[in-house]
Protein backbone atom coordinates (compact mmCIF):
# COMPACT_ATOMS: atom_id res chain seq x y z
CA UNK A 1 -74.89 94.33 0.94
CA UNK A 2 -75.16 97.85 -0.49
CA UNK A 3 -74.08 99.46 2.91
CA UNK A 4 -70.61 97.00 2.47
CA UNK A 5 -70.41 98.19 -1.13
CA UNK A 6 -70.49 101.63 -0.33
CA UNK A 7 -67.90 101.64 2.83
CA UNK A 8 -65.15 99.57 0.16
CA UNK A 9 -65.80 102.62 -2.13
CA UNK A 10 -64.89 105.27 0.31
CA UNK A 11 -62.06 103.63 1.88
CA UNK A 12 -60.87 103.06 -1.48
CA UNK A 13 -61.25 106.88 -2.29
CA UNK A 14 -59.56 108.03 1.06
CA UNK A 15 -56.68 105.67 0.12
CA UNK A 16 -56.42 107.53 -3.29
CA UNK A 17 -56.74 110.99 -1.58
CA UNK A 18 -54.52 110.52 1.12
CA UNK A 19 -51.96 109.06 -1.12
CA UNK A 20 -52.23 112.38 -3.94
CA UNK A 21 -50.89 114.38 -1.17
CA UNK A 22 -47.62 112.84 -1.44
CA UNK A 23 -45.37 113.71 -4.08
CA UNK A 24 -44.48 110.61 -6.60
CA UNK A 25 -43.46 109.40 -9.85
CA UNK A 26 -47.33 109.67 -11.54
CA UNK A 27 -47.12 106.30 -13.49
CA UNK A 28 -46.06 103.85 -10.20
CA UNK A 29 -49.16 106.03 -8.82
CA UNK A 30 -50.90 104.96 -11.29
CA UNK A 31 -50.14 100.86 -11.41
CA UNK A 32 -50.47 100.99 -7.53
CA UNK A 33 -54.07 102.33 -7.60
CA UNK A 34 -55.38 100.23 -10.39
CA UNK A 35 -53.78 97.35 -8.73
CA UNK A 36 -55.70 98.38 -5.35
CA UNK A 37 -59.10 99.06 -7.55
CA UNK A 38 -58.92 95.53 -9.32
CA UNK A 39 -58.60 93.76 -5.58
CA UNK A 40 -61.39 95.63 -4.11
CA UNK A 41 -63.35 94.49 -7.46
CA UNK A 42 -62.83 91.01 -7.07
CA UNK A 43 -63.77 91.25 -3.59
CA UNK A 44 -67.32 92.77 -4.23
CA UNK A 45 -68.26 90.29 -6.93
CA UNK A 46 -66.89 87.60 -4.09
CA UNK A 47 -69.89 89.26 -1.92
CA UNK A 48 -72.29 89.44 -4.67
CA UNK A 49 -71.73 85.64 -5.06
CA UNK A 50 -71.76 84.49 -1.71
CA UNK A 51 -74.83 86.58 -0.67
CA UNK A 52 -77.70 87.97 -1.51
CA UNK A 53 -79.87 90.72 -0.35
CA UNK A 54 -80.00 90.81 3.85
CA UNK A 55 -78.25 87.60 3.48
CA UNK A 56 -74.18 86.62 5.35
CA UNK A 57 -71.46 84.42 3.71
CA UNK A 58 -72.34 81.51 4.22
CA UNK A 59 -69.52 79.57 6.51
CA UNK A 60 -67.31 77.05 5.14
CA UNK A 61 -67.46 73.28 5.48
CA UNK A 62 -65.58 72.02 8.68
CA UNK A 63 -62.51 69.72 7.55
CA UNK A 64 -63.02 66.15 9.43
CA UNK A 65 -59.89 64.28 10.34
CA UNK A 66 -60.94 60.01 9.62
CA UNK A 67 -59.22 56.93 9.33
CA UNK A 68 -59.84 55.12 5.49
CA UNK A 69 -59.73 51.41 5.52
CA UNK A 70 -58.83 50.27 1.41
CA UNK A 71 -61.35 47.12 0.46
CA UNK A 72 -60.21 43.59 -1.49
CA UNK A 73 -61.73 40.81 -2.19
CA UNK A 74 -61.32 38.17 0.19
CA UNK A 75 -62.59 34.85 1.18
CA UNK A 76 -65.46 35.11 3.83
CA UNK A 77 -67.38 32.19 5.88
CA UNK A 78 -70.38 32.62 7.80
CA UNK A 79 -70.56 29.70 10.47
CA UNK A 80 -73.32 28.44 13.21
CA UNK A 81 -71.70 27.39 16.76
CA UNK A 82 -74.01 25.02 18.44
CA UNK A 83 -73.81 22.68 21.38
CA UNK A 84 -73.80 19.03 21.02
CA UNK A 85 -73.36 15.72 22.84
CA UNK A 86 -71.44 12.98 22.75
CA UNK A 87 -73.17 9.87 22.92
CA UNK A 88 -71.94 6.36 22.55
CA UNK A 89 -73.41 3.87 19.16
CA UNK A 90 -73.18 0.96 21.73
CA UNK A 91 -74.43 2.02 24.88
CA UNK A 92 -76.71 -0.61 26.31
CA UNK A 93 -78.18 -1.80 29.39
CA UNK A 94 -77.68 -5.47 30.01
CA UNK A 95 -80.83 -7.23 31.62
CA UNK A 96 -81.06 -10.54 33.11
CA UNK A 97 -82.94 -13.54 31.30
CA UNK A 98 -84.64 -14.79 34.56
CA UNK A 99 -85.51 -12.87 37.71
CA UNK A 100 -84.16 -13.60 40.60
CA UNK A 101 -81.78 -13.38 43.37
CA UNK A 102 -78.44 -11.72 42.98
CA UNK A 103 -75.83 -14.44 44.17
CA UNK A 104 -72.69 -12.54 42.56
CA UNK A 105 -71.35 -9.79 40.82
CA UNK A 106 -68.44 -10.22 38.67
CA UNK A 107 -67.30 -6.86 37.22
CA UNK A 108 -66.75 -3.28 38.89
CA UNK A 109 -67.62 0.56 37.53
CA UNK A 110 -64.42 0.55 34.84
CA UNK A 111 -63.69 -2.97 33.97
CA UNK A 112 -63.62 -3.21 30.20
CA UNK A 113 -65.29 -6.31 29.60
CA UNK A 114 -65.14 -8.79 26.47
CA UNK A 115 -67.72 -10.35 24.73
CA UNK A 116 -69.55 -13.62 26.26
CA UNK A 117 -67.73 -12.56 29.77
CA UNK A 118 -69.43 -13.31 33.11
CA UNK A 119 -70.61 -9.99 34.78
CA UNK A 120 -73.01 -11.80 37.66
CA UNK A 121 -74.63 -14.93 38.86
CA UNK A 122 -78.24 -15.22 40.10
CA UNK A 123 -79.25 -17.95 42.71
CA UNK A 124 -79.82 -20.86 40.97
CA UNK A 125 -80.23 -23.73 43.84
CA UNK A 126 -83.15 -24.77 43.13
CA UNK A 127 -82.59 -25.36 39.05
CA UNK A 128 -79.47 -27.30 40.25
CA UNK A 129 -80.98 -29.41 42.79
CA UNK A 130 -83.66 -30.07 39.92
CA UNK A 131 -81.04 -30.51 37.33
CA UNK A 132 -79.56 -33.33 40.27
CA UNK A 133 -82.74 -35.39 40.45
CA UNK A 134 -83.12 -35.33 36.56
CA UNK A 135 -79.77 -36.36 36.13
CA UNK A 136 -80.44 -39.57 37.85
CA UNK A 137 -83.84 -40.44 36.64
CA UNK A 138 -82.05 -39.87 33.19
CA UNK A 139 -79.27 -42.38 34.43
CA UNK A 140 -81.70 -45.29 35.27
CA UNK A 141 -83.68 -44.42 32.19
CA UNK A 142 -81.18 -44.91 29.91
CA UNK A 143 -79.81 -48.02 31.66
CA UNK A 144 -83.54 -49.20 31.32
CA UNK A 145 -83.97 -48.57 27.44
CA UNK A 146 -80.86 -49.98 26.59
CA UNK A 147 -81.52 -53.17 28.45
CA UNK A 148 -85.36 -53.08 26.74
CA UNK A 149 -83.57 -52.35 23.38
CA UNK A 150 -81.35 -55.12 23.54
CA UNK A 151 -84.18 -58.15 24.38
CA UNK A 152 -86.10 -56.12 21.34
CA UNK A 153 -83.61 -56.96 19.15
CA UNK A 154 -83.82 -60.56 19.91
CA UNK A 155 -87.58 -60.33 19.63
CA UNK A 156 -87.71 -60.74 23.49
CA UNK A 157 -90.35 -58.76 24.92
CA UNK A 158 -93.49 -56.33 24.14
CA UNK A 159 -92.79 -53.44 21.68
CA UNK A 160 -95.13 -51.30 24.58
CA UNK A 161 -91.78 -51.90 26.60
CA UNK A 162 -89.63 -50.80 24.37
CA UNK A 163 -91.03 -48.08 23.37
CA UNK A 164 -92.19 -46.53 27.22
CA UNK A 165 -88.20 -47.05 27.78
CA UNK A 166 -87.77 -45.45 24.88
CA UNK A 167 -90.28 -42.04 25.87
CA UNK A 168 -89.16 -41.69 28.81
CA UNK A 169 -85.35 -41.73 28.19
CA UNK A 170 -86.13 -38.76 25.74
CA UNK A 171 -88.67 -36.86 27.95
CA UNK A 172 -86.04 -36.72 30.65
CA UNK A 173 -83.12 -35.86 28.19
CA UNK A 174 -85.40 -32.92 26.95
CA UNK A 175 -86.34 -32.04 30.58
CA UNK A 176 -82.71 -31.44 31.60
CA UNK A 177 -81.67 -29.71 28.30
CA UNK A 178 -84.60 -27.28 29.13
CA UNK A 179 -83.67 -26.87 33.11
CA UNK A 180 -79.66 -26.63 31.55
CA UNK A 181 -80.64 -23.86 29.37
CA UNK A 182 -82.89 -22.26 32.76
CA UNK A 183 -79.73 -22.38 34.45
CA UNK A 184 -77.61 -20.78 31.67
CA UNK A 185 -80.16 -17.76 32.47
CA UNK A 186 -79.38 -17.08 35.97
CA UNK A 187 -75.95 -15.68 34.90
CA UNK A 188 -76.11 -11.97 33.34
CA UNK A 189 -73.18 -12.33 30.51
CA UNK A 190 -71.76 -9.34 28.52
CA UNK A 191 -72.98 -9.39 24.63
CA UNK A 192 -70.30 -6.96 23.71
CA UNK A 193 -67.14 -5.55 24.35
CA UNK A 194 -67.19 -2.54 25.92
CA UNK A 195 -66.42 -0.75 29.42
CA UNK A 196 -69.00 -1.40 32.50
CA UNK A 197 -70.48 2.37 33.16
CA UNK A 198 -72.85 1.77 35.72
CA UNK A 199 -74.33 -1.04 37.65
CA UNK A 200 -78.08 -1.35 38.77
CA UNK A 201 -78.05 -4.08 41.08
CA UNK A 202 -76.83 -5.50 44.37
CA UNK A 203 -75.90 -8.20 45.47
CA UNK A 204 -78.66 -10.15 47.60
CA UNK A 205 -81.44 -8.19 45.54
CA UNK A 206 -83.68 -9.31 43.27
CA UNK A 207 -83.31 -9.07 39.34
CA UNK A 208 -86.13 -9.01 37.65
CA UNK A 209 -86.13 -10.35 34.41
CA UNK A 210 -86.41 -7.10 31.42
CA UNK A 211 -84.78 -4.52 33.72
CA UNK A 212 -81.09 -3.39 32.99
CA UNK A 213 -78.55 -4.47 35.44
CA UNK A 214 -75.54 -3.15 34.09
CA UNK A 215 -74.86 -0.23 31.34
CA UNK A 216 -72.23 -1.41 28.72
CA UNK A 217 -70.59 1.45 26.89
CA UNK A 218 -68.09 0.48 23.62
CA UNK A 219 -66.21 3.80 23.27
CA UNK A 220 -64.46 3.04 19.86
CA UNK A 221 -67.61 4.51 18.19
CA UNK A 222 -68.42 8.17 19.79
CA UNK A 223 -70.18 10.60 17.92
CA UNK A 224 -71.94 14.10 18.90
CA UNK A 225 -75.20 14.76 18.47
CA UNK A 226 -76.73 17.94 17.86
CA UNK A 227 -79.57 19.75 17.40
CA UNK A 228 -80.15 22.98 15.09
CA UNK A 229 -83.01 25.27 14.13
CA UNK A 230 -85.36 24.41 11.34
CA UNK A 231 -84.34 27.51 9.30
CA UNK A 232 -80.48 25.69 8.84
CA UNK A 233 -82.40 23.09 7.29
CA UNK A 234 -81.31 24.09 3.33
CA UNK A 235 -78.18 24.99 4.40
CA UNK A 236 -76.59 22.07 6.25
CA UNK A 237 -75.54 18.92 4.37
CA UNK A 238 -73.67 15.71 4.93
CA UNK A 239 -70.52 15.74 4.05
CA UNK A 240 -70.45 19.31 5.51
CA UNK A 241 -66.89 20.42 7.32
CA UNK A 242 -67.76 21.09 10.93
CA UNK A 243 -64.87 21.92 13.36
CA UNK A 244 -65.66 19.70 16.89
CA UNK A 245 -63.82 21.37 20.48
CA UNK A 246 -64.75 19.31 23.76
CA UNK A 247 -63.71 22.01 26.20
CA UNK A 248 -63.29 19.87 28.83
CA UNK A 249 -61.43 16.87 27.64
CA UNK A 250 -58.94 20.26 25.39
CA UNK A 251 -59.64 18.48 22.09
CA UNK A 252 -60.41 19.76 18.88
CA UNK A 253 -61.21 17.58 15.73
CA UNK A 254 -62.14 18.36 12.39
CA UNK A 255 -64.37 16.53 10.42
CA UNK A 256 -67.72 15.65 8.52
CA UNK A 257 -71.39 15.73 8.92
CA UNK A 258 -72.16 12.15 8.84
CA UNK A 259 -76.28 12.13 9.13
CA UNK A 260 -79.15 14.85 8.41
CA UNK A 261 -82.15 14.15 9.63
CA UNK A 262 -85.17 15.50 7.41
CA UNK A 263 -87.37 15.63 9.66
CA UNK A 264 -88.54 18.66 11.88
CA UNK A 265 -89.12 18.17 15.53
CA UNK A 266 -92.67 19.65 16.11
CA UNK A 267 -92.09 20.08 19.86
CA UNK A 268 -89.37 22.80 19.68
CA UNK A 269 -89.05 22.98 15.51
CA UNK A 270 -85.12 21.92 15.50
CA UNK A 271 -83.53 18.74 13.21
CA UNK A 272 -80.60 16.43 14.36
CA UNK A 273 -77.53 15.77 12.85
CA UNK A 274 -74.73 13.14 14.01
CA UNK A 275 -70.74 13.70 13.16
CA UNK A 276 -68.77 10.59 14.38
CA UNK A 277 -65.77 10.77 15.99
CA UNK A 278 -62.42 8.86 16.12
CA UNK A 279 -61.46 6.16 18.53
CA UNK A 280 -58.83 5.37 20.77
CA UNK A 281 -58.96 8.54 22.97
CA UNK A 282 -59.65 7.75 26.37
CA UNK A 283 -59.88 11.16 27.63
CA UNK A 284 -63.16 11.98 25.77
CA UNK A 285 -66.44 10.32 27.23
CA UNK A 286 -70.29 9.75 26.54
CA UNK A 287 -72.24 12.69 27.55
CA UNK A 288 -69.79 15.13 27.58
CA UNK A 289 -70.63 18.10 26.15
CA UNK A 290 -69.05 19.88 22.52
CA UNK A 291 -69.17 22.78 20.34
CA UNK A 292 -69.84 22.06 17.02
CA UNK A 293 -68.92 25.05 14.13
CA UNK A 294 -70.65 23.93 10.77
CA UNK A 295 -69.48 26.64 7.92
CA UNK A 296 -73.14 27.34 6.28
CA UNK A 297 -71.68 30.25 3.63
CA UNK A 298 -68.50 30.59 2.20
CA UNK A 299 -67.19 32.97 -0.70
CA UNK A 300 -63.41 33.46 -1.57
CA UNK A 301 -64.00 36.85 -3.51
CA UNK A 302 -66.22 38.79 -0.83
CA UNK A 303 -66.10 42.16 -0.12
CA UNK A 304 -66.42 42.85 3.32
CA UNK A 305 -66.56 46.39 5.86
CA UNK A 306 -66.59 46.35 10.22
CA UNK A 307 -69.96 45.79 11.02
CA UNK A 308 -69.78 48.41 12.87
CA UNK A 309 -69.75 51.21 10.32
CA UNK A 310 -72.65 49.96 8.47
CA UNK A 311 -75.48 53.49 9.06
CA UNK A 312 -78.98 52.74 9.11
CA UNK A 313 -81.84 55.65 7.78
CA UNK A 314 -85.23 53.64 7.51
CA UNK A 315 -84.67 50.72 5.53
CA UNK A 316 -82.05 51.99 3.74
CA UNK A 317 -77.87 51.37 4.94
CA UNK A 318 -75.03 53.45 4.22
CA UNK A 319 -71.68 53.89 5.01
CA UNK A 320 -68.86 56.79 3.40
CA UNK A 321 -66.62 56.27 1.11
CA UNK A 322 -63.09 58.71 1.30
CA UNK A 323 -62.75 59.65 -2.68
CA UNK A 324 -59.22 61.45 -3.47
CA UNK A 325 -59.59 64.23 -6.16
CA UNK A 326 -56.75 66.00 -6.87
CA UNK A 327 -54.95 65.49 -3.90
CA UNK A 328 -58.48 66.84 -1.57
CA UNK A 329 -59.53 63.67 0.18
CA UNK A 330 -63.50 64.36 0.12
CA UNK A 331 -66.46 61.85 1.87
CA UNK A 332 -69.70 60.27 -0.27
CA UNK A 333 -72.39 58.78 1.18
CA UNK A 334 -72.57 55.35 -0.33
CA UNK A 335 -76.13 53.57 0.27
CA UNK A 336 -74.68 49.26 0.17
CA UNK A 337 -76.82 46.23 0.42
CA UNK A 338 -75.52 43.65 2.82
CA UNK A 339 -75.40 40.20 3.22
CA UNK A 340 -74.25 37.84 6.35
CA UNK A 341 -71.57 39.08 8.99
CA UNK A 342 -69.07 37.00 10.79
CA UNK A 343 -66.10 38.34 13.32
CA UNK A 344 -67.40 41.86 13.19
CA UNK A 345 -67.62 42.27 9.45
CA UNK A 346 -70.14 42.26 7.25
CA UNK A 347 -70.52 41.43 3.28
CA UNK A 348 -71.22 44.32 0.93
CA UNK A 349 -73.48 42.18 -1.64
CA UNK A 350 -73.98 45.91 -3.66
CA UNK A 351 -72.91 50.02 -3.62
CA UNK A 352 -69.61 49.12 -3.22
CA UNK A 353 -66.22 48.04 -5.28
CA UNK A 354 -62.90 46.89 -4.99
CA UNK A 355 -60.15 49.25 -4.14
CA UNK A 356 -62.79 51.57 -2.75
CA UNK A 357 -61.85 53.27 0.78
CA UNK A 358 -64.06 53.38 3.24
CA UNK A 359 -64.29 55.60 6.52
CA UNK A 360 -63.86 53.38 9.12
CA UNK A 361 -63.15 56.10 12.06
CA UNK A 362 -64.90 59.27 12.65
CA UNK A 363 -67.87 58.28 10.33
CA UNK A 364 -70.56 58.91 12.79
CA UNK A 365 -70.98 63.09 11.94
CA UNK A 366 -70.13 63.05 8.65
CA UNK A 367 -71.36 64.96 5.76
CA UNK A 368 -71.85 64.18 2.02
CA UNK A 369 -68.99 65.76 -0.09
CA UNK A 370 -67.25 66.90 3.56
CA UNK A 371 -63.55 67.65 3.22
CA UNK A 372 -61.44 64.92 5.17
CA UNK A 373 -57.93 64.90 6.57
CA UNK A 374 -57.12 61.22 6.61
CA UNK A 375 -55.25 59.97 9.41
CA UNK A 376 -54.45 56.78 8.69
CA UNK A 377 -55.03 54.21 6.52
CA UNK A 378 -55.21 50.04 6.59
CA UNK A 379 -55.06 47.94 3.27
């Protein structure tokens, strides 16, 4: 520092001496060298300021050319996309009554069916051969009683005949009631309306009695079912909004969270929920698959940055703010608190206020208190 001191000094003097040999007016002499003496003073104290002893100038700050991105309040929803299915409120499997041979089957894979309809006949020969015989002991048995009922009324006769007329008339009555009501079991019959969706049975096989035969699906009542992590479990409710897409059938339905179940599946620690759907579409169907997007956040006055220039140092997060003082655009390292993030944004819960910029490009080698040519802006 002394050497630079010294070498300003003699230049200085060299410029004085080299000038005195010149002939000229003595008082512009004199305002030219005290003008040259007070620059090279202000440029040693510059030194003496910006070094010290065995010390160089330090160099100045780079400029860094950013793009600012202005922040508002806005409204901000956090949602949960899960996969559901649809499943039918009447889908049933209709048995037969009886077992049995398969005789006929009345319906195909598609019919829509009505309630009470015929959908297949067992083999029933030997109930209606029995039902036959009855028949016409029932025939002669009434003839009988009446006859015996008649002479009892005119005190002709044993009461022991009248009344064995009498049993036996009634035994067989009750006897083809019972094999009538066998007979009504042999045929499979449809206990709903609905649409036949598959059939289990052949004909010329054997039914047994318990064991579906046919799977009746009523379509005007779909809804999706779904299944969602226990951690959801505070923040889903019925009456919820959830947005429904089918991706195959290309339909999209908004509308409400009709059940919550409260309790936790131990097995893989998720909870069901049920939204219902509207009838009348053919084009959707049981089983098919659908995306369910329940909103589990929402707040209309959040303020919210890209994700993506959210800085992490420990457990601290930062991001730069672009300040504007007289006219210098100028970075600050802001340390934020943040909340959820949705489509690439996140919410700035603290550190952070509105009509704040925010460095959006060219953040990653900032400085603190860096100079910044701002590029562009958004708002």
């Amino acid at each position: 520092m002394i050497k630079i001191t010294t070498r300003l000094v003699l230049a200085a003097w060299a410029v004085v001496a080299l000038m005195s040999c010149r002939p000229a007016d003595p008082s512009a002499e004199l305002a030219r060298l005290e003008k040259q003496r007070d620059a090279l003073t202000a440029r040693i104290n510059l030194l003496k300021a910006g070094a010290g002893p065995g010390t160089r100038p330090a160099a100045a700050v780079p400029t860094a050319s950013v793009r600012i991105e202005s922040i508002r309040p806005g409204l901000f929803q956090h949602v949960i996309n899960i996969q559901g299915v649809l499943e039918s409120e009447k889908n049933i499997l209709v048995s037969p009554l009886s077992p049995g041979a398969v005789k006929k089957i009345h319906v195909r894979i598609g019919d829509r069916v009505t309630e009470k309809q015929l959908l297949a006949e067992l083999d029933a020969s030997v109930l209606v051969s029995s039902i036959s015989e009855v028949e016409t002991s029932l025939t002669l048995a009434r003839t009988i009683f009446e006859k015996r009922e008649r002479l009892w009324k005119k005190n002709i006769g044993s009461e022991i005949e009248y009344l064995q007329a009498k049993v036996g008339k009634e035994s067989l009555e009750k006897r083809l009631a019972t094999l009538n009501e066998q007979l009504a079991m042999t045929k499979i019959i449809a206990p709903l309306d609905g649409t036949i969706d598959d059939i289990l049975i052949k004909e010329g096989e054997t039914a047994p009695a318990g064991f579906g035969a046919f799977r009746l699906v009523q379509k005007a009542r779909l809804k999706v079912k779904a299944a969602l992590a226990e951690n959801f479990m505070t923040k889903v409710r019925r009456g919820d909004p959830v947005r429904i897409r089918i991706p195959v059938a290309d339909r999209e339905y908004e509308r409400t969270i009709e059940a919550v179940s409260q309790i936790i599946d131990p097995r893989n620690r998720t909870f069901q929920i049920e939204v219902f759907l509207p009838g009348g579409d053919d084009r959707i169907k049981p089983n098919m698959l659908a995306v369910l997007t329940i909103t589990d956040y929402r707040n209309p006055e959040a303020l919210t940055v890209p994700k993506n220039i959210v800085q992490e140092t420990g457990v601290d997060k930062f991001l730069f703010v672009a300040e504007n003082k007289n006219g210098q655009w100028i970075s600050q390292k802001r340390t934020v608190k943040i909340g959820m993030d949705a489509d690439n944004r996140v919410e700035i819960l603290e550190g952070l206020s509105s009509g704040e910029a925010v460095v959006t490009v060219g953040f990653q080698k900032l400085a603190d208190r860096q100079p910044l040519i701002v590029e562009e802006s958004v708002r």
